[in-house]
C-alpha atoms as a PDB file:
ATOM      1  CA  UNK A   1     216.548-112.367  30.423  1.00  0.00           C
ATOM      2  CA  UNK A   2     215.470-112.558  26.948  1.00  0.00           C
ATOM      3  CA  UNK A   3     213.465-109.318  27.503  1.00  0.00           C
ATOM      4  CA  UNK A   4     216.321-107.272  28.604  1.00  0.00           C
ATOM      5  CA  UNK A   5     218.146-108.469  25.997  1.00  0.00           C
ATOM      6  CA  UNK A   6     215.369-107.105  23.745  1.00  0.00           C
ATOM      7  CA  UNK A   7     215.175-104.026  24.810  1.00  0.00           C
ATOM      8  CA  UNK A   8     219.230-103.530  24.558  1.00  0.00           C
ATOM      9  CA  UNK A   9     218.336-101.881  20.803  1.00  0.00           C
ATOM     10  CA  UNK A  10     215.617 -99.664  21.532  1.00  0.00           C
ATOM     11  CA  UNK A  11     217.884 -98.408  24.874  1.00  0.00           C
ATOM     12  CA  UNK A  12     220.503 -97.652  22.310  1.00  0.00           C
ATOM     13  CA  UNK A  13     218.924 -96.245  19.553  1.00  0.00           C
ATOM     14  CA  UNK A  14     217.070 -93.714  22.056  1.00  0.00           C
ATOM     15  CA  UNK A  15     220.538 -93.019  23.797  1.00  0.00           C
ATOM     16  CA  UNK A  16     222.345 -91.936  20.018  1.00  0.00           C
ATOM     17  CA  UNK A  17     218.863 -90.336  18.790  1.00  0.00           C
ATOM     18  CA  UNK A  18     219.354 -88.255  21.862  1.00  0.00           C
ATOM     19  CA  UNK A  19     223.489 -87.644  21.555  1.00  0.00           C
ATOM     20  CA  UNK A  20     222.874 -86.960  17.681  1.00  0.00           C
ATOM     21  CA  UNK A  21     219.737 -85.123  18.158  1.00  0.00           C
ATOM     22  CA  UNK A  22     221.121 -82.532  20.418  1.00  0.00           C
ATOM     23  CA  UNK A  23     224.380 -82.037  17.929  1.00  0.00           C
ATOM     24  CA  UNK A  24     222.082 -81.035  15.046  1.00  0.00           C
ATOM     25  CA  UNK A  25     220.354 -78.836  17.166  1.00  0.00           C
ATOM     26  CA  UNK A  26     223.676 -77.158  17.921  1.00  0.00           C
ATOM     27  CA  UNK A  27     224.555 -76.885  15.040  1.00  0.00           C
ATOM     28  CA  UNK A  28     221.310 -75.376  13.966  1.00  0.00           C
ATOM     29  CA  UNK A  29     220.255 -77.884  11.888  1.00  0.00           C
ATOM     30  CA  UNK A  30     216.219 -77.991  12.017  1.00  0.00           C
ATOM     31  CA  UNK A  31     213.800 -81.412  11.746  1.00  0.00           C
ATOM     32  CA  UNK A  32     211.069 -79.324  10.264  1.00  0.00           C
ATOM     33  CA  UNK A  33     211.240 -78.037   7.291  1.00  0.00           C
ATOM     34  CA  UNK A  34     209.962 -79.739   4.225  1.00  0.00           C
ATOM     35  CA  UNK A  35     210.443 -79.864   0.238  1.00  0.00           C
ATOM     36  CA  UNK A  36     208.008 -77.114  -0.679  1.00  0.00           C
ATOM     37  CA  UNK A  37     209.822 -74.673   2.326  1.00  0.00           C
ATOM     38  CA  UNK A  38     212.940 -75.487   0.476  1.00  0.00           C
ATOM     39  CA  UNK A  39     211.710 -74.832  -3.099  1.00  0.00           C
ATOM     40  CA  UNK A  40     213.410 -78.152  -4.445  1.00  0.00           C
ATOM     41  CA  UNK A  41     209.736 -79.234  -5.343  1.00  0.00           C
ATOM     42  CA  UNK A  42     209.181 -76.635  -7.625  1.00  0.00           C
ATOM     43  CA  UNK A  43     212.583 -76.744  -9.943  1.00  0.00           C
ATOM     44  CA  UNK A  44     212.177 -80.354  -9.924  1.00  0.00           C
ATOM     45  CA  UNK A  45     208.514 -79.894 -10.986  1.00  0.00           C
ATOM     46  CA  UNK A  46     209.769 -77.404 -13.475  1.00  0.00           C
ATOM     47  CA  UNK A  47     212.495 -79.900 -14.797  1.00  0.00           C
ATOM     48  CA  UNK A  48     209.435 -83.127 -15.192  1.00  0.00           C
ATOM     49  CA  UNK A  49     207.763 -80.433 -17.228  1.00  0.00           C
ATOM     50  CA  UNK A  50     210.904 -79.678 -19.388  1.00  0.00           C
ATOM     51  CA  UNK A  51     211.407 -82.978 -19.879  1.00  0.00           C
ATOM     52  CA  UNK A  52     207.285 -83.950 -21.034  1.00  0.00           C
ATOM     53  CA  UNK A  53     207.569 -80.575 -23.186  1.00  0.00           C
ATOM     54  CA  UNK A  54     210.906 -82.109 -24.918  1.00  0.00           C
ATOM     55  CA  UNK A  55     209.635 -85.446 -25.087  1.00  0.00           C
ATOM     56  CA  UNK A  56     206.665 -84.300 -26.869  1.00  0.00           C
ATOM     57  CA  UNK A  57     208.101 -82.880 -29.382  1.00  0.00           C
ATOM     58  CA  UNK A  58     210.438 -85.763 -29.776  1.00  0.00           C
ATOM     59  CA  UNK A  59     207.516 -88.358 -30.140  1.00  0.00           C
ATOM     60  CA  UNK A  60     205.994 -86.240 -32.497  1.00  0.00           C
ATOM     61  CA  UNK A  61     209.107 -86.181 -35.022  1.00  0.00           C
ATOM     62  CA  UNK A  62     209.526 -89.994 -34.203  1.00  0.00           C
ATOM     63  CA  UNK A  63     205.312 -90.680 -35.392  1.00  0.00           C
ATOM     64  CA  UNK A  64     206.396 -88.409 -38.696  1.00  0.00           C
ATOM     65  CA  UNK A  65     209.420 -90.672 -39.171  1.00  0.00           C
ATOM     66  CA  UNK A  66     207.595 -93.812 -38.382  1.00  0.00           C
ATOM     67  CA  UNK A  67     204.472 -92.396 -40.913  1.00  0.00           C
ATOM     68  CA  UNK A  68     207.430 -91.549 -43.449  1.00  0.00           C
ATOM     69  CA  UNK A  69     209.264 -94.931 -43.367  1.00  0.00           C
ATOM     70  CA  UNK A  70     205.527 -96.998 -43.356  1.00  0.00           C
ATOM     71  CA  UNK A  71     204.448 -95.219 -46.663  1.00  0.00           C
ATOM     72  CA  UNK A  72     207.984 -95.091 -48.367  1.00  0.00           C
ATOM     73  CA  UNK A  73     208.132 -99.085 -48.019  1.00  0.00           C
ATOM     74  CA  UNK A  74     206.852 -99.508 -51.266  1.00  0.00           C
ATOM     75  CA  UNK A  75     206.182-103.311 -50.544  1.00  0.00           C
ATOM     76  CA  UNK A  76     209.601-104.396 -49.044  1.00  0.00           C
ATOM     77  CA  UNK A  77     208.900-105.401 -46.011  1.00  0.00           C
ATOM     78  CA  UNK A  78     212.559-104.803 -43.860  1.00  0.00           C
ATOM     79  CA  UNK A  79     211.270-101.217 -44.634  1.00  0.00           C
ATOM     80  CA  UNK A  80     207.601-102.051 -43.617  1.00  0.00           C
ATOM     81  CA  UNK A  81     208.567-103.859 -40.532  1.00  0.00           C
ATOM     82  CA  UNK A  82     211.096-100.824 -39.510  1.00  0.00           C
ATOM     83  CA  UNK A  83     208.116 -98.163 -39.694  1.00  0.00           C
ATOM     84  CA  UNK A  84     205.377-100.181 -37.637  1.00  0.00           C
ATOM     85  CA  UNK A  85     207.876-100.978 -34.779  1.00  0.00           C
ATOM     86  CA  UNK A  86     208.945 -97.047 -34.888  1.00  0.00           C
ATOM     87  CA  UNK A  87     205.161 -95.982 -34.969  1.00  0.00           C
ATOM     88  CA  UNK A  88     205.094 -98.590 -31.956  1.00  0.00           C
ATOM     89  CA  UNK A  89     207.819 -97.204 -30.116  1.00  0.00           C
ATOM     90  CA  UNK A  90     206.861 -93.814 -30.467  1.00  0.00           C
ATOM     91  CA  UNK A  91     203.386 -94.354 -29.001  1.00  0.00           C
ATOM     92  CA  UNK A  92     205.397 -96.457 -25.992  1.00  0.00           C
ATOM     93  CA  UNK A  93     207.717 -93.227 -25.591  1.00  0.00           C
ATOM     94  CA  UNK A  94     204.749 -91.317 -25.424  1.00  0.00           C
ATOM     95  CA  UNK A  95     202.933 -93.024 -22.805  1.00  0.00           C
ATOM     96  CA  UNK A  96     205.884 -92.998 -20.475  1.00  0.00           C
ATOM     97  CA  UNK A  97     205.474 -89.257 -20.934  1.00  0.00           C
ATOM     98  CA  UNK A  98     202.476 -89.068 -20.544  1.00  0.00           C
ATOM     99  CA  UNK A  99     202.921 -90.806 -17.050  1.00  0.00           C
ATOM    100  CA  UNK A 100     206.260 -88.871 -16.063  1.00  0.00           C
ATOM    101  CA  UNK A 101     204.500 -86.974 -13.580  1.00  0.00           C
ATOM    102  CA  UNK A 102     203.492 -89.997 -12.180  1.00  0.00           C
ATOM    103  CA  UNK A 103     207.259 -91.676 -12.474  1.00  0.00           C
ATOM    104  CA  UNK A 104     208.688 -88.841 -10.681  1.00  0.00           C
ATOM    105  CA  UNK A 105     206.252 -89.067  -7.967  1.00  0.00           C
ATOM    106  CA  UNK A 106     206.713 -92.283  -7.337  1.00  0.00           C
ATOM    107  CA  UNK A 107     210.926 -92.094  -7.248  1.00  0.00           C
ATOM    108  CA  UNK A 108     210.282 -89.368  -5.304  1.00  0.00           C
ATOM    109  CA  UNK A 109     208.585 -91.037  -2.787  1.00  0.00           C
ATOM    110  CA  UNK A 110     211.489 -93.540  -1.868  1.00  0.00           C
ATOM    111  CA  UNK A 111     212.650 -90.674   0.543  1.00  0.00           C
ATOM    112  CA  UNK A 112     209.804 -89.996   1.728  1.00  0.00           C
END
Protein backbone atom coordinates (compact mmCIF):
# COMPACT_ATOMS: atom_id res chain seq x y z
CA UNK A 1 0.00 0.00 0.00
CA UNK A 2 2.59 2.37 0.98
CA UNK A 3 4.15 1.95 -2.52
CA UNK A 4 1.15 2.93 -4.41
CA UNK A 5 0.75 5.60 -2.34
CA UNK A 6 4.28 6.63 -3.38
CA UNK A 7 4.00 6.55 -6.63
CA UNK A 8 0.56 8.76 -6.53
CA UNK A 9 3.14 11.99 -7.21
CA UNK A 10 5.23 10.79 -9.87
CA UNK A 11 1.68 9.39 -11.68
CA UNK A 12 0.59 12.96 -11.39
CA UNK A 13 3.31 14.97 -12.19
CA UNK A 14 3.81 12.77 -15.51
CA UNK A 15 -0.06 13.10 -16.21
CA UNK A 16 0.15 17.41 -16.00
CA UNK A 17 3.83 17.33 -17.64
CA UNK A 18 1.98 15.59 -20.39
CA UNK A 19 -1.51 17.91 -20.37
CA UNK A 20 0.87 21.09 -20.06
CA UNK A 21 3.44 19.80 -22.34
CA UNK A 22 1.20 19.30 -25.25
CA UNK A 23 -0.49 23.02 -24.65
CA UNK A 24 2.91 24.69 -25.12
CA UNK A 25 3.48 22.77 -28.00
CA UNK A 26 0.22 24.14 -29.39
CA UNK A 27 0.81 27.04 -28.77
CA UNK A 28 4.20 26.91 -30.33
CA UNK A 29 6.07 27.44 -27.51
CA UNK A 30 9.56 25.46 -27.94
CA UNK A 31 11.77 23.58 -24.91
CA UNK A 32 14.91 24.19 -26.84
CA UNK A 33 16.18 27.15 -27.26
CA UNK A 34 18.73 28.64 -24.97
CA UNK A 35 20.18 32.17 -23.72
CA UNK A 36 22.81 32.64 -26.41
CA UNK A 37 19.83 31.67 -29.32
CA UNK A 38 17.94 34.40 -27.65
CA UNK A 39 20.73 37.04 -27.47
CA UNK A 40 19.81 37.96 -23.73
CA UNK A 41 23.45 36.72 -22.91
CA UNK A 42 25.06 39.15 -24.85
CA UNK A 43 23.15 42.62 -23.70
CA UNK A 44 23.44 41.35 -20.31
CA UNK A 45 27.18 40.71 -20.92
CA UNK A 46 27.29 44.11 -22.48
CA UNK A 47 25.47 45.72 -19.40
CA UNK A 48 28.30 43.71 -16.59
CA UNK A 49 30.78 45.45 -18.83
CA UNK A 50 29.04 48.92 -18.58
CA UNK A 51 28.77 48.59 -15.23
CA UNK A 52 32.93 47.39 -14.51
CA UNK A 53 33.76 50.33 -17.12
CA UNK A 54 31.61 52.85 -14.77
CA UNK A 55 32.75 51.43 -11.70
CA UNK A 56 36.23 51.91 -12.69
CA UNK A 57 36.17 55.09 -13.19
CA UNK A 58 34.25 55.64 -10.04
CA UNK A 59 36.95 53.84 -7.83
CA UNK A 60 39.44 55.76 -9.41
CA UNK A 61 37.89 59.31 -8.40
CA UNK A 62 37.07 57.69 -4.92
CA UNK A 63 41.33 56.57 -4.48
CA UNK A 64 41.98 60.51 -5.62
CA UNK A 65 39.50 61.61 -2.96
CA UNK A 66 40.68 59.19 -0.40
CA UNK A 67 44.65 60.31 -1.46
CA UNK A 68 43.25 64.04 -1.22
CA UNK A 69 41.54 63.81 2.22
CA UNK A 70 44.79 61.49 3.72
CA UNK A 71 47.34 64.30 2.77
CA UNK A 72 45.03 67.38 3.55
CA UNK A 73 44.66 65.97 7.29
CA UNK A 74 47.32 67.99 8.40
CA UNK A 75 47.50 65.96 11.76
CA UNK A 76 43.76 65.94 12.82
CA UNK A 77 42.93 62.77 12.88
CA UNK A 78 38.70 62.81 12.19
CA UNK A 79 40.26 63.93 8.81
CA UNK A 80 43.00 61.16 8.88
CA UNK A 81 40.66 58.47 9.90
CA UNK A 82 38.00 59.66 7.04
CA UNK A 83 40.76 59.25 4.18
CA UNK A 84 42.17 55.68 5.21
CA UNK A 85 38.61 54.18 5.52
CA UNK A 86 37.78 55.92 1.92
CA UNK A 87 41.18 54.58 0.46
CA UNK A 88 39.77 51.25 2.13
CA UNK A 89 36.52 51.35 0.65
CA UNK A 90 37.59 52.21 -2.61
CA UNK A 91 39.95 49.24 -2.92
CA UNK A 92 36.72 47.00 -1.47
CA UNK A 93 34.54 48.68 -4.37
CA UNK A 94 37.12 47.75 -6.61
CA UNK A 95 37.45 44.22 -5.91
CA UNK A 96 33.75 43.61 -6.19
CA UNK A 97 34.39 44.92 -9.69
CA UNK A 98 36.85 43.28 -10.35
CA UNK A 99 34.78 40.03 -9.57
CA UNK A 100 31.41 41.30 -11.27
CA UNK A 101 31.82 38.97 -13.97
CA UNK A 102 32.00 36.44 -11.58
CA UNK A 103 28.79 37.91 -9.43
CA UNK A 104 26.73 37.89 -12.44
CA UNK A 105 27.59 34.44 -13.25
CA UNK A 106 26.83 33.17 -10.29
CA UNK A 107 23.08 35.07 -9.97
CA UNK A 108 22.78 33.95 -13.18
CA UNK A 109 23.06 30.57 -12.47
CA UNK A 110 20.02 30.38 -9.96
CA UNK A 111 17.91 29.73 -13.20
CA UNK A 112 19.87 27.64 -14.52
Amino acid sequence: MKASIKKIPVVLSLLAFTVIGGAWSKAGVSTNSSLDSAGIFKDLNSIVNLVIALGGFWVLVMLIIGGMLLSGSNGNPQRRTAGLVSLATSFGGGWVIIKAHDIAGWIASFGA
